[in-house]
Protein backbone atom coordinates (compact mmCIF):
# COMPACT_ATOMS: atom_id res chain seq x y z
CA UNK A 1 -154.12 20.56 -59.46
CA UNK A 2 -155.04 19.07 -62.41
CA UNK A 3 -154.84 15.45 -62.70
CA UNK A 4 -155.23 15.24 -66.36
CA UNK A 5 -151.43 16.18 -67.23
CA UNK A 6 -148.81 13.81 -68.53
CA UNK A 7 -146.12 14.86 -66.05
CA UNK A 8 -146.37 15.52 -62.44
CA UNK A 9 -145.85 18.93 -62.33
CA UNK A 10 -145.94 21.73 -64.93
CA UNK A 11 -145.39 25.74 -64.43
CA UNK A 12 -147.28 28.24 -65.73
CA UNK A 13 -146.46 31.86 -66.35
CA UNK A 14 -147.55 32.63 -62.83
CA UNK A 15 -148.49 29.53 -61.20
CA UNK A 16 -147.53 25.80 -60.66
CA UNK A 17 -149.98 22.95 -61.45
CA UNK A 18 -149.64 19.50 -60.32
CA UNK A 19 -150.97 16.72 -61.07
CA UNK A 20 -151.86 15.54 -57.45
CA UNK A 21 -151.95 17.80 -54.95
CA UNK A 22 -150.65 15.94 -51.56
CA UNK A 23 -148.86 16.40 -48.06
CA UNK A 24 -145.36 15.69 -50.41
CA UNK A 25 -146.16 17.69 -52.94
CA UNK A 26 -146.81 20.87 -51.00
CA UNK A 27 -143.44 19.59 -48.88
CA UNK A 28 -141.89 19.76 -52.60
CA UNK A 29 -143.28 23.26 -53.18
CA UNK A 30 -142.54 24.94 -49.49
CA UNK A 31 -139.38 23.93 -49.22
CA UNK A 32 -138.51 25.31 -52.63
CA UNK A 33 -139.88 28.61 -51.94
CA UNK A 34 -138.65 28.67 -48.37
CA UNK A 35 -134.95 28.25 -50.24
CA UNK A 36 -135.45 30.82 -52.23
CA UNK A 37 -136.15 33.33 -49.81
CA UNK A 38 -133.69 31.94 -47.42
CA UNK A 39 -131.62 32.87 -50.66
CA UNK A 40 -132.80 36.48 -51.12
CA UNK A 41 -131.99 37.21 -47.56
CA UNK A 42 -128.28 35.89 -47.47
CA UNK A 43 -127.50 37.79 -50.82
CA UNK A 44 -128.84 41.04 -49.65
CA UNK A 45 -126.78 40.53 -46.62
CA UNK A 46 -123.71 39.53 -48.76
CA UNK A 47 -124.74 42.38 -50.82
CA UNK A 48 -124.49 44.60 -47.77
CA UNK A 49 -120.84 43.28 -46.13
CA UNK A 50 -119.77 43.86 -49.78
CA UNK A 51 -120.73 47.15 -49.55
CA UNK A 52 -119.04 47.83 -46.45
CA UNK A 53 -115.78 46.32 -47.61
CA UNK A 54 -116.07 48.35 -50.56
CA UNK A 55 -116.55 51.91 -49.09
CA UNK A 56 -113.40 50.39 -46.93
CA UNK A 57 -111.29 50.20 -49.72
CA UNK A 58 -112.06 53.25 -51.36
CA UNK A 59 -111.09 54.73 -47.82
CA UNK A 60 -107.42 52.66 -47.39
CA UNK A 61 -107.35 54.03 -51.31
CA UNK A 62 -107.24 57.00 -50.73
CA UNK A 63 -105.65 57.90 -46.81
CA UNK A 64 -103.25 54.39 -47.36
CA UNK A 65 -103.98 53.45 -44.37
CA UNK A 66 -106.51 52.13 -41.78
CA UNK A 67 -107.71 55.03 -38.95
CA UNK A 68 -109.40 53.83 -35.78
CA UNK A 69 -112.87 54.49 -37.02
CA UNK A 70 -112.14 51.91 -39.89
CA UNK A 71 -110.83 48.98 -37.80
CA UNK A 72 -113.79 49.57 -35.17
CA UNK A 73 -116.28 48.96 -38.64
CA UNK A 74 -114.19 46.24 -39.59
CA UNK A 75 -114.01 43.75 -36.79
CA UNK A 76 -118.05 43.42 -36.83
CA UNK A 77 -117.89 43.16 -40.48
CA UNK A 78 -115.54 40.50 -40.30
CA UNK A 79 -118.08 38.84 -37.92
CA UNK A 80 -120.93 39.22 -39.90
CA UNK A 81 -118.78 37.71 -43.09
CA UNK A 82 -118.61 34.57 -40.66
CA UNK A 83 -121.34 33.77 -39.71
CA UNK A 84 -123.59 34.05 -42.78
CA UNK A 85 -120.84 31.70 -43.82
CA UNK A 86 -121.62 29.10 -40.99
CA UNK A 87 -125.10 29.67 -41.02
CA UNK A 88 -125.27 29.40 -44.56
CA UNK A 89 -123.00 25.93 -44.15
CA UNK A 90 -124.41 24.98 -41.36
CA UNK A 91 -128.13 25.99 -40.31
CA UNK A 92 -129.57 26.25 -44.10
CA UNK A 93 -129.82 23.13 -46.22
CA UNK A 94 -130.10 24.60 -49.59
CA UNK A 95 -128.60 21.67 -51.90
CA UNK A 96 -130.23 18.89 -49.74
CA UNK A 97 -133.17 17.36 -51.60
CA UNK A 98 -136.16 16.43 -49.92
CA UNK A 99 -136.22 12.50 -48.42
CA UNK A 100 -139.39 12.08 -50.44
CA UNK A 101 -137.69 13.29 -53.62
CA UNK A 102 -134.93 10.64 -53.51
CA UNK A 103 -138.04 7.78 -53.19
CA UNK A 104 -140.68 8.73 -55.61
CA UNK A 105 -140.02 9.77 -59.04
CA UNK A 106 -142.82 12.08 -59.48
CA UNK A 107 -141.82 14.04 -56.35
CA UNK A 108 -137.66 14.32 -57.57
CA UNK A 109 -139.73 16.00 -61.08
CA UNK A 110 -141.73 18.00 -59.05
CA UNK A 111 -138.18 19.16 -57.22
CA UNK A 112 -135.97 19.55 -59.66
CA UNK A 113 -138.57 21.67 -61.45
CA UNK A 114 -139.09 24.02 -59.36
CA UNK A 115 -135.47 23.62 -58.03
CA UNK A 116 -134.43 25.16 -61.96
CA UNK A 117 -136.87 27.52 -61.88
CA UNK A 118 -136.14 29.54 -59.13
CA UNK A 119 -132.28 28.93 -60.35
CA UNK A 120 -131.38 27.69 -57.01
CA UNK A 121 -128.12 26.38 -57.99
CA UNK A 122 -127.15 28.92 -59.82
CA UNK A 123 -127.87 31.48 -56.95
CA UNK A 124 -126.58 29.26 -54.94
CA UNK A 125 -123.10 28.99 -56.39
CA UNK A 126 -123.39 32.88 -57.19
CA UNK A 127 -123.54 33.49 -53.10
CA UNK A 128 -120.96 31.22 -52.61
CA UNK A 129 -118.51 32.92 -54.77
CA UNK A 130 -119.28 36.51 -52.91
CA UNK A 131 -118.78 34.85 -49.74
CA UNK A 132 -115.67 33.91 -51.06
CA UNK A 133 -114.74 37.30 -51.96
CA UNK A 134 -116.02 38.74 -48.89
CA UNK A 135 -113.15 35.79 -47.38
CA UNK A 136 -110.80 37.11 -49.43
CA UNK A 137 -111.43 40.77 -48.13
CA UNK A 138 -111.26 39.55 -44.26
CA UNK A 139 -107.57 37.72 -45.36
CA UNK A 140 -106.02 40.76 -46.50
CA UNK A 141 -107.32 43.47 -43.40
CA UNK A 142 -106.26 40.79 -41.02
CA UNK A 143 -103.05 40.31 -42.62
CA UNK A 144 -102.73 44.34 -42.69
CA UNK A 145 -104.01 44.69 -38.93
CA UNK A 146 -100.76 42.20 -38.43
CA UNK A 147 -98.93 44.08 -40.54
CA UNK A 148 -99.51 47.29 -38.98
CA UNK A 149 -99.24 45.62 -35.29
CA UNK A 150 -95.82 44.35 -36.45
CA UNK A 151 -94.14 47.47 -37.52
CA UNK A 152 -95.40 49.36 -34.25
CA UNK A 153 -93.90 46.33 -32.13
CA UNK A 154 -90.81 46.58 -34.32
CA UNK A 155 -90.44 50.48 -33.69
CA UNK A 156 -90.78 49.93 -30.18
CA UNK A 157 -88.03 47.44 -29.78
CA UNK A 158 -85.89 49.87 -31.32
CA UNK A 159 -86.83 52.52 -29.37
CA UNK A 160 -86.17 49.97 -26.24
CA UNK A 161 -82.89 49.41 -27.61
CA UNK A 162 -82.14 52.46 -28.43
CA UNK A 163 -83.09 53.74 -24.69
CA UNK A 164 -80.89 50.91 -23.12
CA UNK A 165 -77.86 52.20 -25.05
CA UNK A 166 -78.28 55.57 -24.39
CA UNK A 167 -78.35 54.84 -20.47
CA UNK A 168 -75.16 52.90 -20.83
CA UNK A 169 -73.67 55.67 -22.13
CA UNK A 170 -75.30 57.97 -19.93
CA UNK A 171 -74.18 56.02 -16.73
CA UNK A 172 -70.57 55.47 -17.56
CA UNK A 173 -69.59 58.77 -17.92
């Protein structure tokens, strides 16, 4: 704190300095730093479904096509995908400014500050776009899973069909 500054809030190479240290200003501060690590956590987790999806691929790469062992990793993965989505949506307010922010000046300063410093925008429209991605990845194994699902219900009906007409012939003679 240091009440001698022109603005409210100024950061140093390590530290932040205020010029009044109150209840809102340490509201302000915690909930900037509680975003941020709310942050780190849901990118390493992104980080890690991306992972996943990526060893995946490499596997479908190489055998073209998707074993058993595969679509039991996938269907959790798909899960997980989901809900860091919703809780991300849902649970986390990461773009919401503080109530006290949108009435006192000095407080929006001392937010949007901060808010640039820890770049939580940009992180936050970085995580969006791998959740995204990691959307993208759960589109296309669902739509092979159907895929796959299809031509085995396909291949049965013909071999329905083709049973049927082989005990019409069968019985007539």
């Amino acid at each position: 704190m240091n009440e001698n500054l022109e603005d409210w809030g100024k950061l140093e190479k390590d530290h932040f300095i205020v010029k009044r240290f109150d209840v809102h200003s340490l509201n302000i501060i915690s909930s900037i730093l509680s975003r941020s690590v709310a942050l780190k956590s849901f990118e390493d987790h992104a980080h890690m479904i991306l992972d996943e999806f990526q060893i995946l691929n490499q596997k479908i790469q190489t055998l073209k096509k998707i074993n058993k062992s595969e679509e039991k990793t996938l269907i959790p993965l798909i899960a997980q995908g989901n809900a860091l989505k919703c809780d991300l949506l849902l649970n986390v307010r990461l773009l919401e400014r503080p109530e006290i922010s949108w009435n006192f000046e000095q407080y929006d300063k001392i937010f949007g500050l901060l808010n640039r410093e820890f770049e939580i925008d940009e992180r936050f429209t970085n995580l969006e776009k791998k959740l995204d991605f990691i959307q993208m990845n759960t589109q296309f194994y669902m739509e092979l899973q159907h895929s796959v699902k299809s031509e085995r219900a396909e291949w049965l009906i013909i071999i329905l069909i083709m049973t049927e007409v082989l005990l019409a012939l069968f019985l007539r003679h």
